[in-house]
Protein backbone atom coordinates (compact mmCIF):
# COMPACT_ATOMS: atom_id res chain seq x y z
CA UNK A 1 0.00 0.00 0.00
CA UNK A 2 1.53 3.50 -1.22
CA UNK A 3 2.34 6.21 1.51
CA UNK A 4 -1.13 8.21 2.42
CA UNK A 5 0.96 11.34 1.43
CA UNK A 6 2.45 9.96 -1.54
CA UNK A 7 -1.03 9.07 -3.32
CA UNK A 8 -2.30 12.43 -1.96
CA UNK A 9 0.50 14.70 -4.09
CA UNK A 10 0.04 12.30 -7.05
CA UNK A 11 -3.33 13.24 -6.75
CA UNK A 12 -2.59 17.10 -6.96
CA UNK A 13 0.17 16.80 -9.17
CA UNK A 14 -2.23 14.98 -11.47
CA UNK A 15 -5.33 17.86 -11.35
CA UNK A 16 -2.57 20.72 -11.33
CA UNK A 17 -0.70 19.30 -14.81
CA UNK A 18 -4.60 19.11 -15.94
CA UNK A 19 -5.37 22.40 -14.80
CA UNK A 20 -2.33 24.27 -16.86
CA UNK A 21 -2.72 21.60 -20.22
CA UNK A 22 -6.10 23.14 -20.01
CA UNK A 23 -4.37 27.25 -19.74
CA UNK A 24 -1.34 25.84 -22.21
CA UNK A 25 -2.67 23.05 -24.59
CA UNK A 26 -0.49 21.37 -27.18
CA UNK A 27 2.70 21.39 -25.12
CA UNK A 28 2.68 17.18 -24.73
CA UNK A 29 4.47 16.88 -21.39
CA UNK A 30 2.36 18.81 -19.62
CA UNK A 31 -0.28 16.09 -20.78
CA UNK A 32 1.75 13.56 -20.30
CA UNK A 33 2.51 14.22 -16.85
CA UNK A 34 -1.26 15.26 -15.59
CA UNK A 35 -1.84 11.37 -17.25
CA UNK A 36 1.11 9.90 -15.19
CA UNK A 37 0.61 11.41 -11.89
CA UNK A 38 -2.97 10.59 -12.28
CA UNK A 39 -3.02 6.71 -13.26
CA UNK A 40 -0.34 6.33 -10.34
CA UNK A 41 -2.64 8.04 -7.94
CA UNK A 42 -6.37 5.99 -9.15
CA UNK A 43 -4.03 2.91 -8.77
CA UNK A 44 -2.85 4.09 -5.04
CA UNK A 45 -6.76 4.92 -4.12
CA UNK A 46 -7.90 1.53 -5.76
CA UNK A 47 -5.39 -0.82 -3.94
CA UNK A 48 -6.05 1.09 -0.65
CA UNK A 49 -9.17 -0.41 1.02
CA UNK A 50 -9.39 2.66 3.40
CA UNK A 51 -9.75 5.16 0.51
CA UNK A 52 -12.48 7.68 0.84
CA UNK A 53 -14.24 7.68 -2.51
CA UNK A 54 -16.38 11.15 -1.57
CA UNK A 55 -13.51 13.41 -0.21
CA UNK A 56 -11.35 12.06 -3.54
CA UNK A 57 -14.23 13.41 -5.50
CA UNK A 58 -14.52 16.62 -2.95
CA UNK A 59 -10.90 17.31 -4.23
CA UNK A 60 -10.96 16.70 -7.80
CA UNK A 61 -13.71 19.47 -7.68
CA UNK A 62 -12.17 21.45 -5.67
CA UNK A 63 -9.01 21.85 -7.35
CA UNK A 64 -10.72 22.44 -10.77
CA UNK A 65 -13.39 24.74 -9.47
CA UNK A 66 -10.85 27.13 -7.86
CA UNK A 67 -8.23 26.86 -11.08
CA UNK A 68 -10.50 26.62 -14.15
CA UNK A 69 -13.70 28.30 -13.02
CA UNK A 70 -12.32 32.00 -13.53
CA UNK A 71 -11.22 30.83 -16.86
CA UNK A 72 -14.91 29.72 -17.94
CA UNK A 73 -17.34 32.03 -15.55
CA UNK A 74 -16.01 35.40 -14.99
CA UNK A 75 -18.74 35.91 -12.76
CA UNK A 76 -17.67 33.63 -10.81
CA UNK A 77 -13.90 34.01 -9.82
CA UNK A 78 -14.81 35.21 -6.19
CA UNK A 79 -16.15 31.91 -5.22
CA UNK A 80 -13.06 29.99 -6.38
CA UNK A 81 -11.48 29.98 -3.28
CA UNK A 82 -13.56 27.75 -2.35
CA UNK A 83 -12.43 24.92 -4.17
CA UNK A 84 -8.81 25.66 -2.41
CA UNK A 85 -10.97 25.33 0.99
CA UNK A 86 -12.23 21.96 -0.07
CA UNK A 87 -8.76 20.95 -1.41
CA UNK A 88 -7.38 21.13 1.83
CA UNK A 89 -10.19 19.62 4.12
CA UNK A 90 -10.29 16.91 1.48
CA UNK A 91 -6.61 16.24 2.17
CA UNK A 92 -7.13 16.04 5.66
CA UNK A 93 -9.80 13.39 5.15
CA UNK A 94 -8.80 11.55 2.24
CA UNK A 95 -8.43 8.19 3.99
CA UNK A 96 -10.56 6.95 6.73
CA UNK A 97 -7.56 4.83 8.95
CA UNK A 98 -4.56 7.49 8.31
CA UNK A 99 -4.72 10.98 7.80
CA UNK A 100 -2.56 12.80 4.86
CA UNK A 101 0.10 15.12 7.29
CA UNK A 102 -1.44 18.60 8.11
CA UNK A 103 1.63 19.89 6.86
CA UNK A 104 1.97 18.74 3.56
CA UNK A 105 -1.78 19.89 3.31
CA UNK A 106 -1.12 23.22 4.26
CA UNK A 107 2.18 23.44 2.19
CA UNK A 108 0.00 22.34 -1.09
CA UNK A 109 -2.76 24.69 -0.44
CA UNK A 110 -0.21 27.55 -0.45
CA UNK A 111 1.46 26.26 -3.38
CA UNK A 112 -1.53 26.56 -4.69
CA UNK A 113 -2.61 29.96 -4.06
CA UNK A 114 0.81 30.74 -5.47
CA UNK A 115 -0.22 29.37 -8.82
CA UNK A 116 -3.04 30.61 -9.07
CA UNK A 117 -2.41 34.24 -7.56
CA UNK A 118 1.25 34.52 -10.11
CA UNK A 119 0.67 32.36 -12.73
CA UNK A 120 -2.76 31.24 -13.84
CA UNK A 121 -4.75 34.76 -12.67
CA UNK A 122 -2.05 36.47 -14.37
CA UNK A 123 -2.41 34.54 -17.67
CA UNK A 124 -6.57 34.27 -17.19
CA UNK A 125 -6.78 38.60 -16.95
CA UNK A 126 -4.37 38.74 -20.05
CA UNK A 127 -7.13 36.46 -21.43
CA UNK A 128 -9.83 38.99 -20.60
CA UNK A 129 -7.88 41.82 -21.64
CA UNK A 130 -7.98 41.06 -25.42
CA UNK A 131 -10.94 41.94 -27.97
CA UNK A 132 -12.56 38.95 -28.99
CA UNK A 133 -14.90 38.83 -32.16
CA UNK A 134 -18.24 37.92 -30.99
CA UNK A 135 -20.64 35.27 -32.66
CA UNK A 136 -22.72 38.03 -34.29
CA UNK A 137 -20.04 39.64 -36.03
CA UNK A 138 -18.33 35.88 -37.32
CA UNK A 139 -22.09 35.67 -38.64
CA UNK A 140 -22.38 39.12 -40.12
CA UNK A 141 -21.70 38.82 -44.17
CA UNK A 142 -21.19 34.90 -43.74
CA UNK A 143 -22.82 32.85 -46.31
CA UNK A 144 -24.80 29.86 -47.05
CA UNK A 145 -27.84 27.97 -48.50
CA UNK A 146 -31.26 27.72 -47.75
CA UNK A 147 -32.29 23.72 -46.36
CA UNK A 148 -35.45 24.12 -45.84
CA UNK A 149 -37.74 27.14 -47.25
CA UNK A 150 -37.71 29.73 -45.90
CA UNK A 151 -41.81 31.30 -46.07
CA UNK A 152 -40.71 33.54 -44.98
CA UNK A 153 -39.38 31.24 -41.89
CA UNK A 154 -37.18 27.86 -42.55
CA UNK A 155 -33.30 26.46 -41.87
CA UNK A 156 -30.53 27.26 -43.80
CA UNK A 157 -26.71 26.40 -43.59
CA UNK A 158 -24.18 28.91 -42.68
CA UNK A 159 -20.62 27.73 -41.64
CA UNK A 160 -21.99 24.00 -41.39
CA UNK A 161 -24.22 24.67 -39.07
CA UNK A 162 -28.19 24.62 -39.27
CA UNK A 163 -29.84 27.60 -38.24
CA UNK A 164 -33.56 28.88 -37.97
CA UNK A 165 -33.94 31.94 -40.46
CA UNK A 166 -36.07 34.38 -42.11
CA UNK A 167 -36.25 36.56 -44.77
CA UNK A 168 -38.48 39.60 -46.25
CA UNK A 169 -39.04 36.89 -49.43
CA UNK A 170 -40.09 33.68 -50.05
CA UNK A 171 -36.36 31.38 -50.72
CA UNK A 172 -36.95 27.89 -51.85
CA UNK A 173 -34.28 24.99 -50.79
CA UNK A 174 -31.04 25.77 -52.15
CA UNK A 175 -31.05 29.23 -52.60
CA UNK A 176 -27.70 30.69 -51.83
CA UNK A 177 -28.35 33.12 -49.23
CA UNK A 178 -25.91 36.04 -47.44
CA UNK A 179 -26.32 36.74 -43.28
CA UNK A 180 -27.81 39.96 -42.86
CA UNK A 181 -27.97 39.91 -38.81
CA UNK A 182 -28.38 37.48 -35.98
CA UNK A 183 -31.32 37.91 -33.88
CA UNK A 184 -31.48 35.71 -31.09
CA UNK A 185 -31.47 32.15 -32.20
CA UNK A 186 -32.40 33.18 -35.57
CA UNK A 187 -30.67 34.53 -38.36
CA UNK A 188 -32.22 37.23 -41.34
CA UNK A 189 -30.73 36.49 -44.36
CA UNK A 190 -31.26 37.47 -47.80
CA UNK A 191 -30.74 36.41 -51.16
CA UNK A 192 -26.80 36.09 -52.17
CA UNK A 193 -25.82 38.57 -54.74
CA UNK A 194 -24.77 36.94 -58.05
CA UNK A 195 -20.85 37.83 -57.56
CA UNK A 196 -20.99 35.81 -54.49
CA UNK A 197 -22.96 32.85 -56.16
CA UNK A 198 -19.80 30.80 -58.01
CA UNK A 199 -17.57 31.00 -54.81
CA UNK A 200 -20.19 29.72 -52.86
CA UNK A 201 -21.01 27.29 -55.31
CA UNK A 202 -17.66 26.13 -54.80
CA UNK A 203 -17.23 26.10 -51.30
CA UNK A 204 -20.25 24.10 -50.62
CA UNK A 205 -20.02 21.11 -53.52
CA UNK A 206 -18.22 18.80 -51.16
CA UNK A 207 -21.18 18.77 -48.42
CA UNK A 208 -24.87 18.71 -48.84
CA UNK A 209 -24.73 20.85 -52.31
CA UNK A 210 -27.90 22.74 -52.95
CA UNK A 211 -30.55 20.92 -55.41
CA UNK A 212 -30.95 23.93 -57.38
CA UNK A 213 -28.91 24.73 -60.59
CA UNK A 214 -26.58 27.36 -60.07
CA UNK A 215 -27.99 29.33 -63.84
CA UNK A 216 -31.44 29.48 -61.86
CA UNK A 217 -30.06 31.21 -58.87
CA UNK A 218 -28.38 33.85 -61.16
CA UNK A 219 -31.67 34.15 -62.87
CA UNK A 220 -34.37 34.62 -60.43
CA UNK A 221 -31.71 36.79 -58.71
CA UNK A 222 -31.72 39.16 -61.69
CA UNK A 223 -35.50 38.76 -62.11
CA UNK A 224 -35.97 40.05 -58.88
């Protein structure tokens, strides 16, 4: 049976790797470490009958919930510190016939804060700090075809995605179609202009091509 205090910084080495793959992805040893520490430490808890299953789930919560909530709810940063106060008291508890040393608890818990307070808040309010393009603007101008009519409300395909739209005219299945605005859940399109029509032609051959000719869009596009 592995040292109490052993199996309880596999644990955390194991959820902190996690934690900054999650803040720095693609690096590979980062990954490969959080995978280590954490197979050694399920296979310490496993083989140890006196392993308390809730407290080991207490902790994995805990330590996520205080390092990756910030990242994910901004709203929500104050309450982190809660997950370090139910890293600890999950340390202390961890085992019901031995107890994981008060020290090493209390040395990991600052650790901890240290990370989080230098490195990953740090990192998280850079994050924050720089302009993101919203979903409404990536829609803005995108393009894509109509599924199914639109009269004047049906689903067309914009970026491979279905959405519920609208338009001020009737558009029959496969009408190319540009995104005017997003309005909620729905999107108001309208018909594509013809210079747009042989690029999107194009672009949209290789999945779930429109049914109607490409000379007919041009067509009742100049009709109108």
């Amino acid at each position: 049976m592995i040292d109490p205090n052993l199996t309880y910084l596999l644990l955390l080495l194991g959820l902190w790797a996690s934690v900054f793959g999650v803040y720095v992805p693609g690096t590979g040893f980062i990954e490969l470490l959080a995978a280590g520490a954490l197979i050694g430490a399920i296979l310490a808890l496993v083989t140890n009958p006196a392993t308390n299953w809730l407290f080991v789930v207490l902790l994995g919560m805990g330590v996520l919930g205080y390092m990756l909530l910030p990242l994910y709810r901004r709203e929500m940063a104050r309450w982190a510190l809660l997950g370090l106060v139910a890293q600890a008291l999950s340390g202390l508890f961890l085992f019901t016939d031995a107890s994981v040393s008060p020290v090493i608890v209390g040395v990991t818990a600052a650790i901890s804060l240290g990370l989080y307070q230098l490195v990953l808040l740090p990192f998280y309010r850079k994050q924050i700090s720089q302009p993101t393009v919203g979903e409404d603007e990536q829609l803005e101008g995108a393009h894509g075809y109509v599924v199914k009519p639109l009269d004047p409300v049906g689903t067309v395909n914009v970026n491979s995605e279905l959405w519920t739209a609208y338009s001020n005219e009737p558009l029959p299945s496969g009408t190319y179609v540009e995104v005017v605005s997003k309005e909620g859940l729905r999107l108001f399109v309208r018909r594509a202009k013809p210079k747009h029509l042989p690029r999107l032609a194009e672009s949209q051959a290789e999945e779930n091509p429109p049914d109607v000719p490409l000379e007919s869009l041009y067509r009742s596009d100049e009709s109108s």
